[in-house]
Protein backbone atom coordinates (compact mmCIF):
# COMPACT_ATOMS: atom_id res chain seq x y z
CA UNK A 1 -52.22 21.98 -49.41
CA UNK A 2 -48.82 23.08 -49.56
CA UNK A 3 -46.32 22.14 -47.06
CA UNK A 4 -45.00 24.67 -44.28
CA UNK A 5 -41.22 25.62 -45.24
CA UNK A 6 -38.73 24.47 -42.60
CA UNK A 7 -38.05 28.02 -41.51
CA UNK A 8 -41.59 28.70 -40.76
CA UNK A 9 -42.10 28.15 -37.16
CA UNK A 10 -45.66 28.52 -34.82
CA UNK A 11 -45.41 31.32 -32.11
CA UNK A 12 -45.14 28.83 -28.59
CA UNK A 13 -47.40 32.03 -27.31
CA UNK A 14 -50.13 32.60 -29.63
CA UNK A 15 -49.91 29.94 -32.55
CA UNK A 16 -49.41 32.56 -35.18
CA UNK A 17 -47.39 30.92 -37.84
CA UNK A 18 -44.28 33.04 -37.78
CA UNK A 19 -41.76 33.07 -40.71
CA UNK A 20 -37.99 33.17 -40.59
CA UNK A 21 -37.99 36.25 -38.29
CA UNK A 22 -36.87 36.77 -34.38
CA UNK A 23 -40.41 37.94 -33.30
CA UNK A 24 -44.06 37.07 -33.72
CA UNK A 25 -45.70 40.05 -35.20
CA UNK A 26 -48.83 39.58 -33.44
CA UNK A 27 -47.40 39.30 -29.53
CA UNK A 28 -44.16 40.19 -30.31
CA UNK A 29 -42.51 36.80 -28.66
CA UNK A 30 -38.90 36.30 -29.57
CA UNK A 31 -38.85 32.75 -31.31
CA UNK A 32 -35.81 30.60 -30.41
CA UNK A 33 -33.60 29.38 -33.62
CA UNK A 34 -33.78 26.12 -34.03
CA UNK A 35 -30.10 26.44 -34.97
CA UNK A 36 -28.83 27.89 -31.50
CA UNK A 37 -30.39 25.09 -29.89
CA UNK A 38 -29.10 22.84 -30.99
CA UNK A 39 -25.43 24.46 -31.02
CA UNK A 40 -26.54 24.80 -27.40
CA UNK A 41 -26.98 21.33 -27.02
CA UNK A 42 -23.51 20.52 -28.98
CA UNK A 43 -22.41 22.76 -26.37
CA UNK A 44 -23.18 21.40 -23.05
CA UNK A 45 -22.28 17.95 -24.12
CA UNK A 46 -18.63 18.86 -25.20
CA UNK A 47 -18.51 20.30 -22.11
CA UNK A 48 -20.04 17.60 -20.34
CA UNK A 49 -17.41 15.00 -21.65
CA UNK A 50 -14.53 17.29 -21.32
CA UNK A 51 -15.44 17.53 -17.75
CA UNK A 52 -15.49 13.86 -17.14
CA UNK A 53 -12.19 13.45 -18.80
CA UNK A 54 -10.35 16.13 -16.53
CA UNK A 55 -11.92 13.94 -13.60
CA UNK A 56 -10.52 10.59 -14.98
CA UNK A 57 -7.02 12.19 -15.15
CA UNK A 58 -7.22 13.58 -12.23
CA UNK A 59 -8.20 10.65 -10.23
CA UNK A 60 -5.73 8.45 -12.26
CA UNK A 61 -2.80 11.01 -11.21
CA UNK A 62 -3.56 11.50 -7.45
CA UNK A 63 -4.79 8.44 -6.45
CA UNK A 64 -4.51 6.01 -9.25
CA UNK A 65 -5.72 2.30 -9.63
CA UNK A 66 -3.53 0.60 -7.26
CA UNK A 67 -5.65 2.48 -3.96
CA UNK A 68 -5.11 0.30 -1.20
CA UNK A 69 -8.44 -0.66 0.95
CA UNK A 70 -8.91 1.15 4.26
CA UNK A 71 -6.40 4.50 3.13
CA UNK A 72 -7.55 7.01 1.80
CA UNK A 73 -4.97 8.01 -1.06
CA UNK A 74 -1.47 6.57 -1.99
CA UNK A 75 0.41 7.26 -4.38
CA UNK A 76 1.58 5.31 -7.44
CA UNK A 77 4.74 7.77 -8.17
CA UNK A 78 7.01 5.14 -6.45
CA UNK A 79 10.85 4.36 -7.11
CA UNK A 80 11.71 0.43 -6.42
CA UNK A 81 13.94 0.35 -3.56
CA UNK A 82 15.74 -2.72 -4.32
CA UNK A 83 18.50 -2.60 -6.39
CA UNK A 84 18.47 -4.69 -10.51
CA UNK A 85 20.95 -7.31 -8.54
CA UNK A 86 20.76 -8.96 -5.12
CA UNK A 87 21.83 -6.65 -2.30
CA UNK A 88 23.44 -7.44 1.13
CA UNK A 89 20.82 -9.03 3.60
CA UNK A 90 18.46 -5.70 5.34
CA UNK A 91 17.84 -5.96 8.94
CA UNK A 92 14.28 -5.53 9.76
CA UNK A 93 12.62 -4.58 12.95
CA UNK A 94 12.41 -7.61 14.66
CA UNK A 95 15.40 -9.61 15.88
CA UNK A 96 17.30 -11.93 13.73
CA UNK A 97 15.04 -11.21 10.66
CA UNK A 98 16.86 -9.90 7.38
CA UNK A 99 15.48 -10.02 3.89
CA UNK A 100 17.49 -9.65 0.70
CA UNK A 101 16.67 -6.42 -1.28
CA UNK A 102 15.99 -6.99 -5.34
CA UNK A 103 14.16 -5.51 -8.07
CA UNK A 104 13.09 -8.75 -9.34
CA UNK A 105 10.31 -7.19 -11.32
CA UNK A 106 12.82 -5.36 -13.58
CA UNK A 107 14.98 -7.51 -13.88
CA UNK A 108 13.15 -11.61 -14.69
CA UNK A 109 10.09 -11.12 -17.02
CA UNK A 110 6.68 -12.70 -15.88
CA UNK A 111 6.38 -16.54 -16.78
CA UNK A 112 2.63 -15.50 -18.29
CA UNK A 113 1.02 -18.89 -19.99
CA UNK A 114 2.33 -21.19 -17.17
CA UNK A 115 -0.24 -22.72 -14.68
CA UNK A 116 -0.16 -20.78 -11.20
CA UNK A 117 -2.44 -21.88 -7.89
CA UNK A 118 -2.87 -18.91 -5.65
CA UNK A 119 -4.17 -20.22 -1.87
CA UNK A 120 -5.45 -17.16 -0.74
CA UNK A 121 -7.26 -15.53 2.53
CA UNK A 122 -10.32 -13.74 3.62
CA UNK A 123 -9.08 -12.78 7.03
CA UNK A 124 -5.63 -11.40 5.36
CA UNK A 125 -6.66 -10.27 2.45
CA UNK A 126 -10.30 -9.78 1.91
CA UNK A 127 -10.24 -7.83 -0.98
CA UNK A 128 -7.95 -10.01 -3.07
CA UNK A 129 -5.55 -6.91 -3.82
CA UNK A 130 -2.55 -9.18 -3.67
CA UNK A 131 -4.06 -11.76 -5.71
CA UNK A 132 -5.06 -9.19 -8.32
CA UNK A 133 -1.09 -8.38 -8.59
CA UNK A 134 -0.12 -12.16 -9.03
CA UNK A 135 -2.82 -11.88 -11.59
CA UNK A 136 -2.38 -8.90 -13.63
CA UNK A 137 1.52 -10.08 -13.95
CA UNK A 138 1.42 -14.15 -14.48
CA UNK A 139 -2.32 -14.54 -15.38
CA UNK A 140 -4.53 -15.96 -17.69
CA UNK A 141 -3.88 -19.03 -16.15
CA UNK A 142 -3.86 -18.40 -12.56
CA UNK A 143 -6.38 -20.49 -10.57
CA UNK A 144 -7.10 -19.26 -6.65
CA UNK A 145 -9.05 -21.00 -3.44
CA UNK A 146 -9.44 -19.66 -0.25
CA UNK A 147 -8.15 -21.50 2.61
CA UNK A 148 -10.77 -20.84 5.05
CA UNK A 149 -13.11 -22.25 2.39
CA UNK A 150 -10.78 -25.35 1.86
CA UNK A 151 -12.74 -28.83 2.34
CA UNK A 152 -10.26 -31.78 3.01
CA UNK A 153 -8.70 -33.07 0.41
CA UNK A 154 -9.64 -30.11 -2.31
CA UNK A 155 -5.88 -28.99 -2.13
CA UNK A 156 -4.29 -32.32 -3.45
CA UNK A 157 -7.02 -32.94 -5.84
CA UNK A 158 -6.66 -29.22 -7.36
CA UNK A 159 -2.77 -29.94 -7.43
CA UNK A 160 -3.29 -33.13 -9.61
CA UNK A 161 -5.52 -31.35 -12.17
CA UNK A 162 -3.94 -28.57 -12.69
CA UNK A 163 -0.03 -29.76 -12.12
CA UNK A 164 0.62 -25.77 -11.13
CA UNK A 165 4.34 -24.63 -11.71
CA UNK A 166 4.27 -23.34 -8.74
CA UNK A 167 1.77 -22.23 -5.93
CA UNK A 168 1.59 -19.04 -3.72
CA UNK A 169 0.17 -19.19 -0.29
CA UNK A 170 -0.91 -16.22 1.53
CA UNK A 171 -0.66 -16.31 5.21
CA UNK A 172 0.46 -19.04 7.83
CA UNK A 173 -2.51 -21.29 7.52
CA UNK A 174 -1.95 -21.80 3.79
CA UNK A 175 1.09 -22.11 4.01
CA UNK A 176 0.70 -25.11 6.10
CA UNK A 177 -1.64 -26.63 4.49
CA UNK A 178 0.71 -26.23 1.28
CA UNK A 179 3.81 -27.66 2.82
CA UNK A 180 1.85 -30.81 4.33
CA UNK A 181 -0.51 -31.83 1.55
CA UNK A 182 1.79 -30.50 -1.87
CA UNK A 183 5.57 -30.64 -0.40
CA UNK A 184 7.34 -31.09 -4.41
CA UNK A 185 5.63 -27.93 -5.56
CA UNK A 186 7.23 -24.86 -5.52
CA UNK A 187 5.74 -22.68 -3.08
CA UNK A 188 5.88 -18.80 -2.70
CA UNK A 189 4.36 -17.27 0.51
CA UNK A 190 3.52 -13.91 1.68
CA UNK A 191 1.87 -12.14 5.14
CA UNK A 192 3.87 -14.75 7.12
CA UNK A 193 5.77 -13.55 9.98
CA UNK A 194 9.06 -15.32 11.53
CA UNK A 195 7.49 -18.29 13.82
CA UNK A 196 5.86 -19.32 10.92
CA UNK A 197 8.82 -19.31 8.54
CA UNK A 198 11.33 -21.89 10.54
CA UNK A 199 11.01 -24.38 8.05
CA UNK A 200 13.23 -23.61 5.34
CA UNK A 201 13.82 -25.17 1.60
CA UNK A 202 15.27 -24.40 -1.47
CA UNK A 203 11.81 -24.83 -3.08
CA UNK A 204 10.28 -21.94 -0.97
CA UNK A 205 10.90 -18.41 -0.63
CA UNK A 206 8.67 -15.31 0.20
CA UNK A 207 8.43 -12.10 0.68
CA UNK A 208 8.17 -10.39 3.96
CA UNK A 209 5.32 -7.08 4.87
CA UNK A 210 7.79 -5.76 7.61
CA UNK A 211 9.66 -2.61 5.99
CA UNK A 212 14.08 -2.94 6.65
CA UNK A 213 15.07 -0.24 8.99
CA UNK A 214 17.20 1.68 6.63
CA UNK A 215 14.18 2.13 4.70
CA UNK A 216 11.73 2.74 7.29
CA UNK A 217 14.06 5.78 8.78
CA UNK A 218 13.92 7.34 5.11
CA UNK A 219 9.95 7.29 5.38
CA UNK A 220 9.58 8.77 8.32
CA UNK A 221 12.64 11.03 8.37
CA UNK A 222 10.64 12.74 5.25
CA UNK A 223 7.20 12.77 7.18
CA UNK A 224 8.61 14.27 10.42
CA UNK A 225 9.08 17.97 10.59
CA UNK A 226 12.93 18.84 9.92
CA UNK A 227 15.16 19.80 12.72
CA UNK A 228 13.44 17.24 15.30
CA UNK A 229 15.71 15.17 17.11
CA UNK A 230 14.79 11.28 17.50
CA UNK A 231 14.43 9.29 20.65
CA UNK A 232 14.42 5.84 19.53
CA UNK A 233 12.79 3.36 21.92
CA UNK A 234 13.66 -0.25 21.54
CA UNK A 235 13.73 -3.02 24.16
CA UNK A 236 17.22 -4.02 25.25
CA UNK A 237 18.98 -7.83 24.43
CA UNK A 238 17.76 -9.32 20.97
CA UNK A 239 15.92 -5.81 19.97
CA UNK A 240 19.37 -4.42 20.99
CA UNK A 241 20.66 -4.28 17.18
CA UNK A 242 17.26 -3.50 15.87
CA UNK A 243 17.14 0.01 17.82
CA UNK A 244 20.86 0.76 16.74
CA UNK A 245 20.59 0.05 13.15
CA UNK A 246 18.04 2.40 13.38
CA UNK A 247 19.23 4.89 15.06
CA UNK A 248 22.23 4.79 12.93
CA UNK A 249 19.31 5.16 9.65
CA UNK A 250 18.25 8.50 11.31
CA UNK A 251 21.93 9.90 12.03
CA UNK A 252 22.96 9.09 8.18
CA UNK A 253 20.29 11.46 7.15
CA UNK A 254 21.27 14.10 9.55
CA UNK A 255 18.73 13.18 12.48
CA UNK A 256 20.50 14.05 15.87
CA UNK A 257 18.98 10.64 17.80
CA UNK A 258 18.19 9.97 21.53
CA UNK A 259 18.73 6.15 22.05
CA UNK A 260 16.56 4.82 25.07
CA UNK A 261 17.23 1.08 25.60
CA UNK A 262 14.60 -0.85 27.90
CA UNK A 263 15.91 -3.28 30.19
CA UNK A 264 12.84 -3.45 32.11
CA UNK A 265 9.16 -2.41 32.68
CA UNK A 266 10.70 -0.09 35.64
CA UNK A 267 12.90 1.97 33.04
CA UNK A 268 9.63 3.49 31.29
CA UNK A 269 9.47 5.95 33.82
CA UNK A 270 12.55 7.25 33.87
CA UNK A 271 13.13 7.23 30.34
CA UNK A 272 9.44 9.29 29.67
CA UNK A 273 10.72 12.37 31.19
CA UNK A 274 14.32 12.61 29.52
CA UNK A 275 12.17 11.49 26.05
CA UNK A 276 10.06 14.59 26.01
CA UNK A 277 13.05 16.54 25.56
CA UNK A 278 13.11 15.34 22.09
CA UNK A 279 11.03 16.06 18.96
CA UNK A 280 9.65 12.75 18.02
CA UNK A 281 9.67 9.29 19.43
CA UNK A 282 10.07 6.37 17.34
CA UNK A 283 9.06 3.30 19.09
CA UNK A 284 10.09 -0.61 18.21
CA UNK A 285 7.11 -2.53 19.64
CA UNK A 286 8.95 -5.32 21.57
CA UNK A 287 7.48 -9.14 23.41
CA UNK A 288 8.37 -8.11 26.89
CA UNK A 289 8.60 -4.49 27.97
CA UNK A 290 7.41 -2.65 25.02
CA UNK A 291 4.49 -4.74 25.06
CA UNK A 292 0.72 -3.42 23.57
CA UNK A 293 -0.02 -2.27 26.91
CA UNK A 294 3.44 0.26 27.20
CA UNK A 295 2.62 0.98 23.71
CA UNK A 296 -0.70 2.50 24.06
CA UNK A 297 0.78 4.48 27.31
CA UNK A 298 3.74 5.64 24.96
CA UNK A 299 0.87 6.55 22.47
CA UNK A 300 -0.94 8.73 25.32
CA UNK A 301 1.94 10.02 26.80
CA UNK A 302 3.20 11.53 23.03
CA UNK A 303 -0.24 13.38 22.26
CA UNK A 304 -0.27 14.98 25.59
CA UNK A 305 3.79 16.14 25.08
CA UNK A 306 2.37 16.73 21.26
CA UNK A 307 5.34 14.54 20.01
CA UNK A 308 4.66 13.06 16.82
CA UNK A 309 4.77 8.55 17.53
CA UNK A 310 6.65 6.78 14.38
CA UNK A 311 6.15 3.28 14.48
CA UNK A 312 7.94 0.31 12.03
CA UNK A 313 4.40 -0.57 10.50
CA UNK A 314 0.83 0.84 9.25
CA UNK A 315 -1.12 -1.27 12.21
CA UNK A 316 0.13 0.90 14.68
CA UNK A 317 -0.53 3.63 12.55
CA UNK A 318 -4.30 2.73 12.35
CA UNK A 319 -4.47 2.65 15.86
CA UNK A 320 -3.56 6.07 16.45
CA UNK A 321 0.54 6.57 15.53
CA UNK A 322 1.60 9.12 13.74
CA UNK A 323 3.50 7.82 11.11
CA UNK A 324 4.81 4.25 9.73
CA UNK A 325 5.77 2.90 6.71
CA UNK A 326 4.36 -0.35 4.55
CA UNK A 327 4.44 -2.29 1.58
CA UNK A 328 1.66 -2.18 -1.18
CA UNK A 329 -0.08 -5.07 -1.08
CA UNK A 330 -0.76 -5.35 -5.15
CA UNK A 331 3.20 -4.92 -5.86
CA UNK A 332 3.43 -7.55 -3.45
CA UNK A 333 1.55 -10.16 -5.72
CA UNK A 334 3.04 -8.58 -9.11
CA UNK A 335 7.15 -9.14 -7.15
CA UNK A 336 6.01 -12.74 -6.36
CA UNK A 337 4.72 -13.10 -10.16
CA UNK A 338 8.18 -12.38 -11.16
CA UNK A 339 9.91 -13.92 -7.93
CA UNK A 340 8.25 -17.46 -9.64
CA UNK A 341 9.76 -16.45 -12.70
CA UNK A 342 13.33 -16.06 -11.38
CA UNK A 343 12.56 -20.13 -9.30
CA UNK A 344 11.73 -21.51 -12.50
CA UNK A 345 14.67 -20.35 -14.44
CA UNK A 346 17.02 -20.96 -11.61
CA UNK A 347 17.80 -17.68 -11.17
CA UNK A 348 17.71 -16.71 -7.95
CA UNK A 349 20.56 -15.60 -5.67
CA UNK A 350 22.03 -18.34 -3.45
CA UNK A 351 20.81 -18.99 -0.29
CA UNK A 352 17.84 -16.56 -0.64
CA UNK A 353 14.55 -17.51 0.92
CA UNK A 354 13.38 -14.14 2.04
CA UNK A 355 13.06 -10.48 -0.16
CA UNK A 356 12.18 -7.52 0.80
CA UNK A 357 9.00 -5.58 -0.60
CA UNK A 358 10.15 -4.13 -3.90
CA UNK A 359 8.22 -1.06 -2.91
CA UNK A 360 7.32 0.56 0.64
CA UNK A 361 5.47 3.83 1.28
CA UNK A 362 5.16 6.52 4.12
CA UNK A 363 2.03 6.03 6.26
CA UNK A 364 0.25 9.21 7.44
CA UNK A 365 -2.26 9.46 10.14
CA UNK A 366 -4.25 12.94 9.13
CA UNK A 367 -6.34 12.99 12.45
CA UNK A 368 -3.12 12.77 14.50
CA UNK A 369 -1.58 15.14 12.52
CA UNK A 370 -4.47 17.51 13.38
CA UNK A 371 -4.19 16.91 16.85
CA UNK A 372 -0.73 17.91 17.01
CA UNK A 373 -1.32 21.04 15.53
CA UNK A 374 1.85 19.93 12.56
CA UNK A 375 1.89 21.87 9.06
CA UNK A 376 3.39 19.15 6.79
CA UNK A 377 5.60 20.12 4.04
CA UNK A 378 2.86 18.74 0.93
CA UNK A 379 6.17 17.93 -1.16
CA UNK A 380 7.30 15.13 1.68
CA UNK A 381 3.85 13.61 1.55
CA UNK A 382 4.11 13.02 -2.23
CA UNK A 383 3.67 8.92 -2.48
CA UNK A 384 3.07 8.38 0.92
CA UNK A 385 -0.39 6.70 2.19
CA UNK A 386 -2.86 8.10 4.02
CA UNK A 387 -5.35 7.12 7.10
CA UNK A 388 -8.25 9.00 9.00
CA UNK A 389 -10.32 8.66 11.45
CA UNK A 390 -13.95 9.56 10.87
């Protein structure tokens, strides 16, 4: 029996064995090539592949891998805003708190190959974003424990195993553990906030979430529709210089500002009617009269006058503000990567215990911005973050 040549085909209709021809000749069914199938094929999964690469790039362009948990975009076309050398002290938006601005990351190369303990924190920093930056910057040999998972005693015994270089705590409660049960390491600390940081030494330093106020008025002077005057409320006596510095911030970039000092819960009152003369109100949460609760009645008061709220942080913005300003959490851990660097070498500035983030963004609240019917300018949201409510 001879063997059926490999252009003979069997109608899919009848069974009539068909030769190299585009019909059957009994019913006249057009036979499919084999060829065009399997160009077809070829085809769909260039296309196929193509189409997933176009998605990679786009995803890697708009939002990118450094996405920080619980916003929806940011973005990762950033500028550091510290300069290559140490720069004058920045006064940030609580009293008496300055931090010294430097691009330490361009500047002192990661100490990679040295032995690093990172104590980190669940509560803080659940998803380990920070410690991912400390990694991806000084690792392999980077070894982390949570504090809230610490038994007693695991600190000092992980310290004399390991004989770190230096360790970074995350948070108050590490930090005190660190100082009481490892006092001759180094230490580097992060999301710790001024009660917290009294004890000073030249064998600690850290770098602060709070964004300095000439910084934070460039964020939101770019997220606030142009033309809009600024009423700046700050609580009177050790927020005094706080509120001016920033007020002087928004009148170097051209911002005509509205200063409204609180002496007392009794001024609020007054001061709410002359506010809603202005464009926007940016608020300096205070201890005493700018308090949560005078917050969330500045908050209620500014949707119903449709007055954009900026605020000094992202917290406030997740709870409704329009705008605020932040640090990234994973440049955080890569600045204190090369921060440890600079302490080993001996290379830090005198006198220097606390830096400024090397990057801060703009922080967006979309639902807010809805609300108050604003039509944003899509070039001044360009690296900014992004929250919504659901």
């Amino acid at each position: 029996m001879s063997e059926r040549s490999s252009t003979t085909r069997a109608c899919p209709v009848c069974g009539e064995v068909v030769p190299a021809a585009p019909y059957c000749p009994r019913c006249r069914t057009r036979i499919p090539s084999r060829d065009s199938k399997l160009l077809k094929s070829a085809w769909g999964l260039a296309g196929g592949a193509v189409l997933v690469i176009v998605l990679l790039l786009i995803w890697r362009h708009e939002v990118g891998p450094r996405a920080i948990p619980g916003a929806i975009g940011s973005g990762d076309k950033s500028a550091a805003d510290g300069p290559l050398r140490p720069g004058d002290a920045l006064l940030l938006p609580v009293p008496e708190e300055r931090c010294i601005p430097w691009n330490v990351s361009a500047k002192v190369p990661a100490p990679r190959g040295e032995p690093f303990l990172f104590l980190g924190s669940r509560v803080l920093d659940p998803f380990g974003v920070t410690l991912a930056g400390f990694f991806d910057e000084c690792g392999p040999s980077v070894r982390s424990l949570w504090v809230e998972a610490l038994a007693p005693g695991e600190l000092q015994k992980t310290v004399a195993e390991l004989r770190p270089a230096a360790i970074v705590a995350l948070g108050p409660e590490a930090l005190a553990r660190v100082r009481a049960e490892a006092p001759d390491v180094p230490r580097l600390y992060t999301h710790v906030r001024g009660a917290d940081r009294l004890v000073t030494s030249p064998n600690e330093l850290g770098v602060t979430l709070r964004v300095p106020l000439s910084m934070l008025a460039r964020h939101l002077d770019r997220l606030t529709p142009p033309g809009r005057e600024v009423a700046v409320w700050h609580e009177a006596g050790a927020f005094a210089p706080c509120g001016e510095e920033l007020g002087r911030a928004f009148s170097a970039l051209g911002r005509r500002v509205m200063p409204l000092p609180m002496a007392a819960p009794a001024d609020l009152d007054a001061a709410l009617a002359r506010a809603k003369t202005a464009g926007a109100w940016a608020v300096l949460p205070g201890r005493e009269v700018l308090d949560d609760r005078a917050f969330a009645r500045l908050q209620v008061e500014a949707e119903r006058a449709r007055i954009p709220l900026l605020v000094p942080d992202e917290e406030h913005v997740r709870r409704g503000a329009f705008a605020g300003a932040g640090p990234d959490s994973h440049r955080i851990g890569e600045q204190l990567c090369h921060l440890a660097g600079a302490m080993l070498k001996g290379e830090l500035p005198a006198g220097a215990n606390l830096f400024c983030p090397e990057y801060t963004f703009g922080a967006l609240h979309i639902t807010v911005a809805e609300k108050l019917g604003l039509v944003l300018d899509p070039q001044a949201l360009i690296g900014a973050k992004f929250y919504k409510w659901y």
